[in-house]
C-alpha atoms as a PDB file:
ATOM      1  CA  UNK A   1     277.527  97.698 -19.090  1.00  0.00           C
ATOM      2  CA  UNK A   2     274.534  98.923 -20.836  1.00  0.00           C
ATOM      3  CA  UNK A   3     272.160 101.460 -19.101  1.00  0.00           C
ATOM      4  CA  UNK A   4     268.327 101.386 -19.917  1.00  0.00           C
ATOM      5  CA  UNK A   5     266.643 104.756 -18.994  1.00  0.00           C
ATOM      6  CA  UNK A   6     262.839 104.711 -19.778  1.00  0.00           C
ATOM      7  CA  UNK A   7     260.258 107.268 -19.307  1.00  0.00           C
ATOM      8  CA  UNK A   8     256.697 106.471 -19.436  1.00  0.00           C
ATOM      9  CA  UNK A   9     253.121 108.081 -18.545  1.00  0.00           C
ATOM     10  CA  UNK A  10     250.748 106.394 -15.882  1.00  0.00           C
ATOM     11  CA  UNK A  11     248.140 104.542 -17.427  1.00  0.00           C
ATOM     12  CA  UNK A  12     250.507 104.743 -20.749  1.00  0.00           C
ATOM     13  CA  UNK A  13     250.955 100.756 -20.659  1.00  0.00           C
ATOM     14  CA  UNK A  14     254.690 101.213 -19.916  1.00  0.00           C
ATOM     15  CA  UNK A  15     255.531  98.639 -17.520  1.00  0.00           C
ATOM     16  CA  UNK A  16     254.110  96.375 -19.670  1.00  0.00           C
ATOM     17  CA  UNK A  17     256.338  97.193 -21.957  1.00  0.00           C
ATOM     18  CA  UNK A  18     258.924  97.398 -19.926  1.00  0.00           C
ATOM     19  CA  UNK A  19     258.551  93.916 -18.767  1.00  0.00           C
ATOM     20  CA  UNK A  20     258.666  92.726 -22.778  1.00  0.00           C
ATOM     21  CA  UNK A  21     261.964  94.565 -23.122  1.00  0.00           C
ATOM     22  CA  UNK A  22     263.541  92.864 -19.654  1.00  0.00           C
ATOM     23  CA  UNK A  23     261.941  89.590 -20.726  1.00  0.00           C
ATOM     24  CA  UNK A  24     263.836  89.697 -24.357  1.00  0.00           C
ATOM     25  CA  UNK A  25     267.108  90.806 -22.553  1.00  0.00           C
ATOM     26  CA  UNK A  26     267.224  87.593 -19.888  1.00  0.00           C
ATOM     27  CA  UNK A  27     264.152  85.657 -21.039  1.00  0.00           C
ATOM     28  CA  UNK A  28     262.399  86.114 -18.061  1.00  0.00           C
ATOM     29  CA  UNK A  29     259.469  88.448 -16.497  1.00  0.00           C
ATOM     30  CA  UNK A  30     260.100  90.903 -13.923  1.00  0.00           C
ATOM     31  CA  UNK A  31     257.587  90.962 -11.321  1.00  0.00           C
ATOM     32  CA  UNK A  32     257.091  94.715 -11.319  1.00  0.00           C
ATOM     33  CA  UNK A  33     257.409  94.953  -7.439  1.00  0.00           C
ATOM     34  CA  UNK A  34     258.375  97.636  -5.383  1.00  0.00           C
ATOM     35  CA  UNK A  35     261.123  98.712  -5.939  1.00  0.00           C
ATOM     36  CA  UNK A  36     264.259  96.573  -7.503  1.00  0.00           C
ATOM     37  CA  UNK A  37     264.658  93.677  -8.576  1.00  0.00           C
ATOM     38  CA  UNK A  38     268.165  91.991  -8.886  1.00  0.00           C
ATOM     39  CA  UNK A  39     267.365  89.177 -11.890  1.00  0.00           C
ATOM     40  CA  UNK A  40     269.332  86.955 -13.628  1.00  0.00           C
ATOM     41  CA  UNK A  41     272.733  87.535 -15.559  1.00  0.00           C
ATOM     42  CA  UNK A  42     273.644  90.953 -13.817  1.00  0.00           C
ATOM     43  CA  UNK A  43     270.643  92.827 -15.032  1.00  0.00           C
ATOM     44  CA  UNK A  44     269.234  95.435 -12.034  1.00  0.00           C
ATOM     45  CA  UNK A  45     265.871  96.411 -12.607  1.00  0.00           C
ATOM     46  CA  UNK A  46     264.481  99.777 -10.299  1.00  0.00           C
ATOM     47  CA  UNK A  47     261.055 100.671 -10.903  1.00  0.00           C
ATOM     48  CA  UNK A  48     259.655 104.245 -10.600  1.00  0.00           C
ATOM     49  CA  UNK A  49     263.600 105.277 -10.353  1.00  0.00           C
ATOM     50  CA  UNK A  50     262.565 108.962  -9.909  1.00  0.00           C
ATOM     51  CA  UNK A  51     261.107 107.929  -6.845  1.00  0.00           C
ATOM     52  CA  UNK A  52     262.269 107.614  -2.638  1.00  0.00           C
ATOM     53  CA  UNK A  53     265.378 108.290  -4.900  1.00  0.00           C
ATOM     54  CA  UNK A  54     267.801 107.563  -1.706  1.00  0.00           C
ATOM     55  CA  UNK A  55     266.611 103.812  -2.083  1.00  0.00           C
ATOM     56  CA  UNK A  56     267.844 104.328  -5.781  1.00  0.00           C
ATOM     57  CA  UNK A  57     270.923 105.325  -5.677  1.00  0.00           C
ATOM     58  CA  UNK A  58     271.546 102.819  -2.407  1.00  0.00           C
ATOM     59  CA  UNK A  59     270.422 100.019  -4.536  1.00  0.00           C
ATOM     60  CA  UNK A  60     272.781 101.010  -7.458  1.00  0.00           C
ATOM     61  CA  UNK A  61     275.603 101.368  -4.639  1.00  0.00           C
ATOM     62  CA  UNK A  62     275.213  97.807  -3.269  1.00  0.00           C
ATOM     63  CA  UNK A  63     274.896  96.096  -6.434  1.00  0.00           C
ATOM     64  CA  UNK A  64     277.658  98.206  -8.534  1.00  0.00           C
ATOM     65  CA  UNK A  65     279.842  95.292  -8.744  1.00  0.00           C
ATOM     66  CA  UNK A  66     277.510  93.201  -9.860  1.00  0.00           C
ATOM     67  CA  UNK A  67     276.037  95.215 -12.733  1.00  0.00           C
ATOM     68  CA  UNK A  68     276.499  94.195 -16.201  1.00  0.00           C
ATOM     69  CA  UNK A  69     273.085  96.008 -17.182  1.00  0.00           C
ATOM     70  CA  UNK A  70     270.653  98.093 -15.596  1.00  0.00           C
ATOM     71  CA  UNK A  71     267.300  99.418 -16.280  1.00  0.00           C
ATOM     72  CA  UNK A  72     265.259 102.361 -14.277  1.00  0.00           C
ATOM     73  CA  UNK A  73     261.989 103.090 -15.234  1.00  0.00           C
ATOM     74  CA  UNK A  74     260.941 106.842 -14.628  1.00  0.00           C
ATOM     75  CA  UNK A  75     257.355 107.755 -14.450  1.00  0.00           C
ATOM     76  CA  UNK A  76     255.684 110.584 -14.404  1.00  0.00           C
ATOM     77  CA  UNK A  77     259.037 112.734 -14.847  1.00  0.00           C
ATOM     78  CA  UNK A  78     260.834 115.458 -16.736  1.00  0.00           C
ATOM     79  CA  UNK A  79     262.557 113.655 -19.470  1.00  0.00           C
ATOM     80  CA  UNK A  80     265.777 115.892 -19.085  1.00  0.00           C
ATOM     81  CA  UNK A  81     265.989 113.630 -15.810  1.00  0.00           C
ATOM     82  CA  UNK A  82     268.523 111.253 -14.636  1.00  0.00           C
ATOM     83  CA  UNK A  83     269.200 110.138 -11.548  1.00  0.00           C
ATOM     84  CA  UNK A  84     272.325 109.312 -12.505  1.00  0.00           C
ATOM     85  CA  UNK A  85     273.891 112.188 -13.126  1.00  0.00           C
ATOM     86  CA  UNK A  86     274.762 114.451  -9.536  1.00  0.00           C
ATOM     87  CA  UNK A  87     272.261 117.132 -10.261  1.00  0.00           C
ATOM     88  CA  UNK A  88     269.809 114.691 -11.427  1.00  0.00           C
ATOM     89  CA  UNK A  89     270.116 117.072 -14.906  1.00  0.00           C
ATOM     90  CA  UNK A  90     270.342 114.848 -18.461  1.00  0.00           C
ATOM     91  CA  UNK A  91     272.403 116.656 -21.244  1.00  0.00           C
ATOM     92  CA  UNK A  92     274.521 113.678 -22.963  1.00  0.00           C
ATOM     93  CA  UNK A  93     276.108 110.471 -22.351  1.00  0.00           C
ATOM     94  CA  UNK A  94     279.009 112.288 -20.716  1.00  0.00           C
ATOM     95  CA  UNK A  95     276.180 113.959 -17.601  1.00  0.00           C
ATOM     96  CA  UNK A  96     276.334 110.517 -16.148  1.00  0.00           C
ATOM     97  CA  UNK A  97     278.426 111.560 -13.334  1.00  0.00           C
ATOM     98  CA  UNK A  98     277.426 109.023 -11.066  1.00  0.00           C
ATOM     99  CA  UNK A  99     280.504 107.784  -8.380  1.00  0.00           C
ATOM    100  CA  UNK A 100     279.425 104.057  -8.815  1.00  0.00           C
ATOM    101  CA  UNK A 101     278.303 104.281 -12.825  1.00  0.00           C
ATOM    102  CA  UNK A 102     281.589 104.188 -14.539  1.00  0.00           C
ATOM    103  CA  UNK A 103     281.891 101.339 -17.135  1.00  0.00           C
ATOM    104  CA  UNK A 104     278.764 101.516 -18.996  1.00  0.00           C
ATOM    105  CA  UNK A 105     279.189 102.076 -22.894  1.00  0.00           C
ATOM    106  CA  UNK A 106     275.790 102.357 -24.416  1.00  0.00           C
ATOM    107  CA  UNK A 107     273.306 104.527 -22.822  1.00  0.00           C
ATOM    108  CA  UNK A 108     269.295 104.225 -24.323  1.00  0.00           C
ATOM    109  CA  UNK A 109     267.271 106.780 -23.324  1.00  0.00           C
ATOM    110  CA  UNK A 110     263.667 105.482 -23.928  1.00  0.00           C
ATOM    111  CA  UNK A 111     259.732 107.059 -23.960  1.00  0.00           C
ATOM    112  CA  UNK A 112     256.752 104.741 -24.273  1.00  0.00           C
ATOM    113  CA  UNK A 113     254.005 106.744 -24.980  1.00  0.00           C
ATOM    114  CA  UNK A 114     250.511 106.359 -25.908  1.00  0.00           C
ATOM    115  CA  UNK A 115     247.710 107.520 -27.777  1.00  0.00           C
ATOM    116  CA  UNK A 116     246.921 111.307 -25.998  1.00  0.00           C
ATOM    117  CA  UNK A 117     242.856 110.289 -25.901  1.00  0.00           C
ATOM    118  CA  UNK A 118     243.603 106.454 -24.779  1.00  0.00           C
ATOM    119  CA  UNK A 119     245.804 107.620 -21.642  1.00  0.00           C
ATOM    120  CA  UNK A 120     243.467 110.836 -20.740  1.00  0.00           C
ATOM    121  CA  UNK A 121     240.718 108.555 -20.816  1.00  0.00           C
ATOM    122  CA  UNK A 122     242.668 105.595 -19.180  1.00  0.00           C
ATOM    123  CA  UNK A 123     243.464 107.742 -16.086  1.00  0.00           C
ATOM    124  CA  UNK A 124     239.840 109.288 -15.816  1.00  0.00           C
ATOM    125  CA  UNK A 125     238.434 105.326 -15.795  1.00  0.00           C
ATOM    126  CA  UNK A 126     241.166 104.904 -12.913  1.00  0.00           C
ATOM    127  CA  UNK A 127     240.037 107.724 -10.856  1.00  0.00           C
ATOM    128  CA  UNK A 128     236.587 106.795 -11.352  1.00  0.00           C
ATOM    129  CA  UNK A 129     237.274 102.842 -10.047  1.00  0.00           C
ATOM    130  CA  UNK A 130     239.617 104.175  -7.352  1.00  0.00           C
ATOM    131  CA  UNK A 131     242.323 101.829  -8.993  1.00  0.00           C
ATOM    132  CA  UNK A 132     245.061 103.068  -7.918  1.00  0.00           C
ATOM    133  CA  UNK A 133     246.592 103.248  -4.855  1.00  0.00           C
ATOM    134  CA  UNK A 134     250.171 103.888  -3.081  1.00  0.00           C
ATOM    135  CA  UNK A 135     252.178 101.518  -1.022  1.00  0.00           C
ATOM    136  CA  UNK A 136     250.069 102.473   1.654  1.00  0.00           C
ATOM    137  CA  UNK A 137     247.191 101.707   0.372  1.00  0.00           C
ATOM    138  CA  UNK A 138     245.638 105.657  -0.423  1.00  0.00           C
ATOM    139  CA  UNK A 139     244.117 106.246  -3.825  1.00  0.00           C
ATOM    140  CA  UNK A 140     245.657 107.639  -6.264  1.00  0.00           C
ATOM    141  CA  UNK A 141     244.713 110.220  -8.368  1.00  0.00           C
ATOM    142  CA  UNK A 142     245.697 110.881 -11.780  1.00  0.00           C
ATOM    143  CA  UNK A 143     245.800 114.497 -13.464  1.00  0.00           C
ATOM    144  CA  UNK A 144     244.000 114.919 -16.533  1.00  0.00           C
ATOM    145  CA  UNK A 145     244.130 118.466 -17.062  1.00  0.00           C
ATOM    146  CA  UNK A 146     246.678 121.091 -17.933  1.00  0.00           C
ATOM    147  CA  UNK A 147     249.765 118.764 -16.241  1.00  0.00           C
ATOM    148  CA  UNK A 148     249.191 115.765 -18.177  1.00  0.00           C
ATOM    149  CA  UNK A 149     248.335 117.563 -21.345  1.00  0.00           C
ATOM    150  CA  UNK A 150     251.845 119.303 -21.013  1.00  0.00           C
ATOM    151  CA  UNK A 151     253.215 116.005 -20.206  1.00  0.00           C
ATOM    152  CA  UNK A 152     252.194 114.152 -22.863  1.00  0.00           C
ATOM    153  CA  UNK A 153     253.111 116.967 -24.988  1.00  0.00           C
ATOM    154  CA  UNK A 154     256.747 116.825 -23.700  1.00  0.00           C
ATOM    155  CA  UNK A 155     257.127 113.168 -24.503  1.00  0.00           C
ATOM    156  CA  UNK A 156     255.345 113.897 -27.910  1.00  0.00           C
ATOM    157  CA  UNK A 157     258.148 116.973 -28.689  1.00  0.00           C
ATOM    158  CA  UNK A 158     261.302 114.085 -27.711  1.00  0.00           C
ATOM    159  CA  UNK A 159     259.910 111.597 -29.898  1.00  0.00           C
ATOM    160  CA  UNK A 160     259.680 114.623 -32.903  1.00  0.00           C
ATOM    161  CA  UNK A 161     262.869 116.346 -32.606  1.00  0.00           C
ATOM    162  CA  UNK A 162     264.298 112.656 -32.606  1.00  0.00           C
ATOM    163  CA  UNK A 163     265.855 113.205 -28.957  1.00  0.00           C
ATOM    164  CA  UNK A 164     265.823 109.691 -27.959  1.00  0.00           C
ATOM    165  CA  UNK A 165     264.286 105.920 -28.768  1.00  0.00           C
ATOM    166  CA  UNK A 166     260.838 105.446 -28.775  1.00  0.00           C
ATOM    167  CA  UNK A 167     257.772 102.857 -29.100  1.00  0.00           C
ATOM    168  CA  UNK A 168     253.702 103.704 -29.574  1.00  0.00           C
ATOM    169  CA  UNK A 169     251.972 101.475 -27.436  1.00  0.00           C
ATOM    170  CA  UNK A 170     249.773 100.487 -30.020  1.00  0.00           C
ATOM    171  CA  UNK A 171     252.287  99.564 -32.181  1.00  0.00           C
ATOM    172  CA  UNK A 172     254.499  97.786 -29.772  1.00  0.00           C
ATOM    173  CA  UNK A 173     250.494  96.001 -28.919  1.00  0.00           C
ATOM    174  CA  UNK A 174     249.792  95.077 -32.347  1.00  0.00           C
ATOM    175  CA  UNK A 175     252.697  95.574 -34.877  1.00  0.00           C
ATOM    176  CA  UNK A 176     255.714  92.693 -34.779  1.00  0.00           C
ATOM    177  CA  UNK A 177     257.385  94.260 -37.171  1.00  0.00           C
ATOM    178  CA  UNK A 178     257.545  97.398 -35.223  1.00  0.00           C
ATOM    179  CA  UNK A 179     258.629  95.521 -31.807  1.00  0.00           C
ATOM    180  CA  UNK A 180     261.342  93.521 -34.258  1.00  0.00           C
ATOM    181  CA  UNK A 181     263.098  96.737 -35.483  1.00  0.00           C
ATOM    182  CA  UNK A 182     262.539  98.602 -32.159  1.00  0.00           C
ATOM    183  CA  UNK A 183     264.656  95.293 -30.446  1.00  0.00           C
ATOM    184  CA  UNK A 184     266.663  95.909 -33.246  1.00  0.00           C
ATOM    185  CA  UNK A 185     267.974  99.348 -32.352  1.00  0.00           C
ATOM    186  CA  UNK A 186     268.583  98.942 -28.130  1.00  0.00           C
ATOM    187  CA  UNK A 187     269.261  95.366 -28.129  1.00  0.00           C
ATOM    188  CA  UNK A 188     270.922  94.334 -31.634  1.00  0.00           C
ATOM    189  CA  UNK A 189     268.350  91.737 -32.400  1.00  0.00           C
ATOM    190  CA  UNK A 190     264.766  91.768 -33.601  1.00  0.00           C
ATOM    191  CA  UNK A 191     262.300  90.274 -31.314  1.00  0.00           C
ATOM    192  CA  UNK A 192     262.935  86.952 -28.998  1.00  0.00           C
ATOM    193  CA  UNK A 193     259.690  87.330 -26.528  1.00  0.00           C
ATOM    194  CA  UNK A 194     256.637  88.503 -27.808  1.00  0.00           C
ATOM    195  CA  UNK A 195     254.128  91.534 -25.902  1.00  0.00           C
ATOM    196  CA  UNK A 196     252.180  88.694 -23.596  1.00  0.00           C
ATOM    197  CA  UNK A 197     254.378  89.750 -20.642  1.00  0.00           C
ATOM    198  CA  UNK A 198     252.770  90.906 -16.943  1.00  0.00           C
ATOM    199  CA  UNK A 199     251.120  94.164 -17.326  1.00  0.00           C
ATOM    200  CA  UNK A 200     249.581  93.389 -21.089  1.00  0.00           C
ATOM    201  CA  UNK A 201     245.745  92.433 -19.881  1.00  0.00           C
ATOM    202  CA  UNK A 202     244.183  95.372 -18.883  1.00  0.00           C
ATOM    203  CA  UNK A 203     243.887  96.192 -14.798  1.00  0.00           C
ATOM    204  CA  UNK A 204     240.247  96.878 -15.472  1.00  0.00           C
ATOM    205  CA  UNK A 205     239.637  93.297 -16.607  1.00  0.00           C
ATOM    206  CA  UNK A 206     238.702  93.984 -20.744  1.00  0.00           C
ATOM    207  CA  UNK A 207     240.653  93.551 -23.321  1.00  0.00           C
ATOM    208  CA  UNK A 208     239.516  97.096 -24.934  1.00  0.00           C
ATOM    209  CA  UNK A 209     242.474  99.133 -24.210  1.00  0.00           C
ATOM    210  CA  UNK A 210     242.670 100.976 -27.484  1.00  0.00           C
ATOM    211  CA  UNK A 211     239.296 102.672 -27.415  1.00  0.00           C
ATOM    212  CA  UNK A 212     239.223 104.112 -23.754  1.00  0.00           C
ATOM    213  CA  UNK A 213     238.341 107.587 -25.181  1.00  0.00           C
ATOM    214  CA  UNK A 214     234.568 105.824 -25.775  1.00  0.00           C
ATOM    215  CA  UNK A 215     234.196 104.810 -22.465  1.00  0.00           C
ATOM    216  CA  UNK A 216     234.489 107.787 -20.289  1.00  0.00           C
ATOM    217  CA  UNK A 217     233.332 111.432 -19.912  1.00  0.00           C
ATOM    218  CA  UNK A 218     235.974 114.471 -20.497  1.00  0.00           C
ATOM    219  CA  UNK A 219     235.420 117.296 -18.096  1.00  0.00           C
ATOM    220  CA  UNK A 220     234.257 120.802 -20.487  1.00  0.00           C
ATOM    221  CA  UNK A 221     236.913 122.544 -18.809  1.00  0.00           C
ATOM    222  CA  UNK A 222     239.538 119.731 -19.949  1.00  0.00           C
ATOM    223  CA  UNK A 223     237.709 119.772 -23.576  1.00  0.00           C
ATOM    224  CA  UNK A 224     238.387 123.461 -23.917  1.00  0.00           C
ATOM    225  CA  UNK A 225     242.653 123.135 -22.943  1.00  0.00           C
ATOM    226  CA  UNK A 226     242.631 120.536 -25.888  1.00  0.00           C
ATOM    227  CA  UNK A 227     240.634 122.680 -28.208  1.00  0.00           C
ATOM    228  CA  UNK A 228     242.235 125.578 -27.704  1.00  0.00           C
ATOM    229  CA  UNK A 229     245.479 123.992 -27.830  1.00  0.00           C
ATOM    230  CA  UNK A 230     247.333 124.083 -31.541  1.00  0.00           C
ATOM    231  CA  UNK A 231     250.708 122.290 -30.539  1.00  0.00           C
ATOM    232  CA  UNK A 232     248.883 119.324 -28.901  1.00  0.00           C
ATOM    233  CA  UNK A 233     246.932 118.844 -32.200  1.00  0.00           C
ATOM    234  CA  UNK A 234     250.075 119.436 -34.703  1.00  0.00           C
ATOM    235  CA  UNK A 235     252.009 116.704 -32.186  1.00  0.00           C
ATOM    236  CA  UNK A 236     248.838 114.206 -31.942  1.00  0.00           C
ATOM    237  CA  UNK A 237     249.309 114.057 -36.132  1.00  0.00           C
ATOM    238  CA  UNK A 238     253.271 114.525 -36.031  1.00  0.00           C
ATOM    239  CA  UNK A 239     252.848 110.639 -34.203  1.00  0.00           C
ATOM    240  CA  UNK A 240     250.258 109.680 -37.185  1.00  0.00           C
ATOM    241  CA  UNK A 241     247.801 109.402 -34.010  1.00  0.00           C
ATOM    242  CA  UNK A 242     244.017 110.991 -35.094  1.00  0.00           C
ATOM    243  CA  UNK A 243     242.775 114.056 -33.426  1.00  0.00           C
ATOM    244  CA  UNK A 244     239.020 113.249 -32.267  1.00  0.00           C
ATOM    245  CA  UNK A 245     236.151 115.696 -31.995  1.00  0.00           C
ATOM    246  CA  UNK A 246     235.068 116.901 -28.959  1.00  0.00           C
END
């Protein structure tokens, strides 16, 4: 069994991506609902997996025997996480502890990140339309101060110390032959499915989704964390992304 764990930002574009990785695994979309999703061929899907995580683990309980891969998208996480090891604590392949996870033999541990300006600016738009909202229908709000700049900057450290697999958004949104070799590492071929999967048109209705920066106002006190902040600029350039001028 192979085990998918993959961390993403909100307003990152991950379950988009996602959803391209599931569809080139069993040729089909998920429908990104809460929470799992038991598709074709023995692949469990369990979305926001570091969340109401007794309704994880009971889904990975009742559909053990039935596994031959399974995917849990974190969001919003540490990315030493796992909620498959006892203590919830990733070290190595050998920390998945889990009673009911015994037979897997390739792990992929997995960030989708994008560009730090795009997904500050992408969860300011949010907050100002009131997009998102909770099962329950409350709004959301997204940080975009000191949290999600250490976030980001978390994901950003992984990707550079080589820690795990990774894809830019805006490569995986306009590069095949970055989405071919990325397929090629996790899945042992290059690209079946291409990115129009759910999730790829924007949920504000444009199809501008790599120049959100533009289109919003950054708070001074939020300008100031990223001016002042050296590591977030030496990471932004360590990811060949461009630092912009406040």
């Amino acid at each position: 069994m192979k085990i998918f764990e993959i961390f993403g930002l909100s307003r990152s574009g991950h379950h988009a991506m996602v959803n391209w990785v599931i569809k080139n695994m069993i040729s089909i979309e998920s429908e990104m609902k809460w929470k799992l999703e038991f598709m074709q061929d023995g692949l469990i899907y369990i979305n926001e997996a570091n969340l109401d995580t007794d309704m994880t683990l009971k889904y990975i309980r009742d559909h053990k025997d039935n596994m031959r891969a399974l995917v849990l998208s974190y969001e919003n996480c540490n990315l030493n996480y796992s909620i498959l090891n006892t203590k919830t604590t990733y070290t190595s392949p050998l920390s998945i502890n889990l009673e009911e996870i015994k037979n897997f033999n390739q792990n992929y541990r997995i960030i989708f990140i994008r560009d730090f300006y795009d997904n500050l600016a992408s969860r300011i738009k949010s907050n100002e339309s009131s997009l998102a909202k909770d099962r329950d229908g409350n709004f959301i709000a997204w940080d975009t101060g000191k949290d999600f700049i250490e976030s980001w900057k978390n994901s950003a450290r992984y990707i550079v110390n080589n820690k795990c697999y990774w894809l830019k958004f805006e490569d995986w949104l306009n590069s095949k032959g970055v989405r071919n070799q990325f397929m090629e590492k996790i899945l042992g071929h290059g690209e079946l499915f291409d990115n129009k999967v759910k999730g790829t048109v924007s949920s504000f209705g444009d199809k501008n989704v790599i120049d959100r920066y533009s289109q919003v106002e950054i708070s001074e006190e939020t300008k100031e964390l990223i001016k002042q902040d050296a590591e977030l600029h030496f990471l932004i350039g360590k990811l060949n992304y461009n630092y912009k001028k406040l």
